[in-house]
C-alpha atoms as a PDB file:
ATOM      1  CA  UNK A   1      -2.766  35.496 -22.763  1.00  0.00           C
ATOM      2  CA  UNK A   2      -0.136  35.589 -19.833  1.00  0.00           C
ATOM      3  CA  UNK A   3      -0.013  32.602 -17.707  1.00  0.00           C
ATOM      4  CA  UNK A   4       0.992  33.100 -14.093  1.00  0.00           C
ATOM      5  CA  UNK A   5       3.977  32.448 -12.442  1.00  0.00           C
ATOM      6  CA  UNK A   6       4.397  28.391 -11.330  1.00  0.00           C
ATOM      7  CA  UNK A   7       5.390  28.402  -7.645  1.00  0.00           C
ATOM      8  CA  UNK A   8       8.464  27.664  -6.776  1.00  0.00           C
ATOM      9  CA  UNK A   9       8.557  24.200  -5.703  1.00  0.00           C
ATOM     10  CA  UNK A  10      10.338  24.495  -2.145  1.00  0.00           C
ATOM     11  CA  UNK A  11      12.711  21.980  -0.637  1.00  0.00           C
ATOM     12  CA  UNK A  12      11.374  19.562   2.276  1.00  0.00           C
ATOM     13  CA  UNK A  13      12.779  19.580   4.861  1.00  0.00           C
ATOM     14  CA  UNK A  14      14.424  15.776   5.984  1.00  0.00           C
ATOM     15  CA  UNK A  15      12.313  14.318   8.629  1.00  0.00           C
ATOM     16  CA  UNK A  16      13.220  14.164  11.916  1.00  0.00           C
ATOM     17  CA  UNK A  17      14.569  10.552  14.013  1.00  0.00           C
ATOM     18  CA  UNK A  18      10.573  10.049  15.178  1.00  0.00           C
ATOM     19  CA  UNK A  19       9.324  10.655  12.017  1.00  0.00           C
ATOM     20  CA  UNK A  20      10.948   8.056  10.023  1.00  0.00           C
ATOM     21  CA  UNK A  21      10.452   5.989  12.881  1.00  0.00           C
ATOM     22  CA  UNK A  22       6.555   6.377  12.292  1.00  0.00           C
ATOM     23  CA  UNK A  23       6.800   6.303   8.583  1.00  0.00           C
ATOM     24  CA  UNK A  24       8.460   2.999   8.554  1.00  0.00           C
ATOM     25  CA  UNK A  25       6.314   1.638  10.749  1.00  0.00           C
ATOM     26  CA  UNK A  26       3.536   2.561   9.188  1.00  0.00           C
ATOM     27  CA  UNK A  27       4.243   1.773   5.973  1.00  0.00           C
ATOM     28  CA  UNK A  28       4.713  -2.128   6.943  1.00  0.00           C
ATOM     29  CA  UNK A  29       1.251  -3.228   7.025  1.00  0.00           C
ATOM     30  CA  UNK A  30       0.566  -1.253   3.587  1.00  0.00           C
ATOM     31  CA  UNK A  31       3.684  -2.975   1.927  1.00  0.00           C
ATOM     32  CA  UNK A  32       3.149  -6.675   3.432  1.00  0.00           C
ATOM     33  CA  UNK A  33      -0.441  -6.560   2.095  1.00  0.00           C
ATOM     34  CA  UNK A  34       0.746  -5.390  -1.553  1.00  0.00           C
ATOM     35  CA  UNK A  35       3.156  -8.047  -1.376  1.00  0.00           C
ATOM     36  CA  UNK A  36       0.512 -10.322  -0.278  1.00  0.00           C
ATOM     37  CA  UNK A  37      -2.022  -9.595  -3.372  1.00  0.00           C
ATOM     38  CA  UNK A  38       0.364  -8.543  -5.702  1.00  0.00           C
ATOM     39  CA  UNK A  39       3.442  -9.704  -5.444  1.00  0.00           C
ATOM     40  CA  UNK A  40       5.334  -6.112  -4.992  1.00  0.00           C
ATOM     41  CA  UNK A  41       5.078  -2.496  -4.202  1.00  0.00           C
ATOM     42  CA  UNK A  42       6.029   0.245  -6.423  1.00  0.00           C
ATOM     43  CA  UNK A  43       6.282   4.066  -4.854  1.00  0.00           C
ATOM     44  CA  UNK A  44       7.623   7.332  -6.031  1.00  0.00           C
ATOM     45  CA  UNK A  45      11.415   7.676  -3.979  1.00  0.00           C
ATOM     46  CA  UNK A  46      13.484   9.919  -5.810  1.00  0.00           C
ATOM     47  CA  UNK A  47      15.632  11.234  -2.779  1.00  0.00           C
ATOM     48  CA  UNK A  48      18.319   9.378  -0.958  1.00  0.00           C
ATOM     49  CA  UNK A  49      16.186   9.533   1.887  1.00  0.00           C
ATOM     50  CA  UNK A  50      12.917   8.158   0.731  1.00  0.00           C
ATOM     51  CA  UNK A  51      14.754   5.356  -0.976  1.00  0.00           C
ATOM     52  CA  UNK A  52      16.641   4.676   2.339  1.00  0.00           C
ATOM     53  CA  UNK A  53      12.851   4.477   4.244  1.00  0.00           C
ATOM     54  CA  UNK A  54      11.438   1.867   2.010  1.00  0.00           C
ATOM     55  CA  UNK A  55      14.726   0.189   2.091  1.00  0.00           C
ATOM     56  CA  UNK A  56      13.750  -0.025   6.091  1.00  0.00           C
ATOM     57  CA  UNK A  57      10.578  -1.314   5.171  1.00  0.00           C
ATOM     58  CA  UNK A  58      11.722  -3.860   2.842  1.00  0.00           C
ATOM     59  CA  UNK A  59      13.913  -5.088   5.909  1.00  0.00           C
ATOM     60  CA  UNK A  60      11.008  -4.808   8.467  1.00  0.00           C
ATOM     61  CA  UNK A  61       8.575  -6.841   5.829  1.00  0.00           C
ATOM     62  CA  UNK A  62      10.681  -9.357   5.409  1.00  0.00           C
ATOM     63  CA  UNK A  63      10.782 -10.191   8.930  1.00  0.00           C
ATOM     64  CA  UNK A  64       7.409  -9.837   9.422  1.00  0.00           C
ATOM     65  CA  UNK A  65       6.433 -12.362   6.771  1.00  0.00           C
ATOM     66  CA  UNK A  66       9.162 -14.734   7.619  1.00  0.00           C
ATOM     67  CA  UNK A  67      10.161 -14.500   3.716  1.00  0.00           C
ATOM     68  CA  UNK A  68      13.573 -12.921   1.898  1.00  0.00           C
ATOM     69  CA  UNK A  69      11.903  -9.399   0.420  1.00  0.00           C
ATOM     70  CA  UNK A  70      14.065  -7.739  -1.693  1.00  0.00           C
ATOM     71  CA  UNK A  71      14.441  -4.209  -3.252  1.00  0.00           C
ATOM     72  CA  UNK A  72      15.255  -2.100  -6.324  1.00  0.00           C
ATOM     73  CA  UNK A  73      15.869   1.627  -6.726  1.00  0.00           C
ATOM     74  CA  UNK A  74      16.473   3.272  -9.604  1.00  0.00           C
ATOM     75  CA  UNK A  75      16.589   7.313  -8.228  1.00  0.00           C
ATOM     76  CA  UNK A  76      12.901   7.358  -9.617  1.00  0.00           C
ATOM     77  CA  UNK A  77      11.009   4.327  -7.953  1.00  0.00           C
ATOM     78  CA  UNK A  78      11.397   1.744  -5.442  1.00  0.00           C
ATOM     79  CA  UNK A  79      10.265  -1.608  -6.239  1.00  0.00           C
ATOM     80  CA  UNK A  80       9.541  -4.023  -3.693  1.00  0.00           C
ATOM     81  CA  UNK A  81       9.340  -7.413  -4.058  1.00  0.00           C
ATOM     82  CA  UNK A  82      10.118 -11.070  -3.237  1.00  0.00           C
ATOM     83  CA  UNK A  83      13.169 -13.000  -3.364  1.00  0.00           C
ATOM     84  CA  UNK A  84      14.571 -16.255  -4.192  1.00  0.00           C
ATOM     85  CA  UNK A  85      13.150 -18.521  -1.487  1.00  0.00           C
ATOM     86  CA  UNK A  86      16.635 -20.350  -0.134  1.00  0.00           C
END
């Protein structure tokens, strides 16, 4: 039995200035919370730009909480995290 084509996975295209804007800023409450309960946050970013947004949001966290938040990419996942209190 034939299986049907797979679509063709298309590119996305970058988002615009307001749109990481928005993204970043929404993704602050979600991140501070995880940190919150669980000690990190671990997302899909396998493009330079997704890894550069939740670097952003590691930055904005971190001030928002008053507390050094660090982060790791590997070009698969982002991990988010706390660090060393000074």
């Amino acid at each position: 039995m034939a299986h049907p084509p797979r679509p063709r996975r298309t590119p996305l295209s970058p988002l615009t200035a307001e749109e990481k804007v928005r993204a970043e800023r929404n993704f602050v409450p979600l991140v501070a919370e995880h940190l919150a309960t669980e000690g990190r946050f671990r997302v899909s970013a396998d493009t330079p730009e997704s890894i550069e947004l939740f670097q952003g949001v590691a930055r904005r966290v971190g001030e928002l909480l008053g507390r050094p938040v660090v982060s790791y990419a590997n070009g698969r996942y982002i991990v988010i995290g706390f660090g060393p209190q000074e």
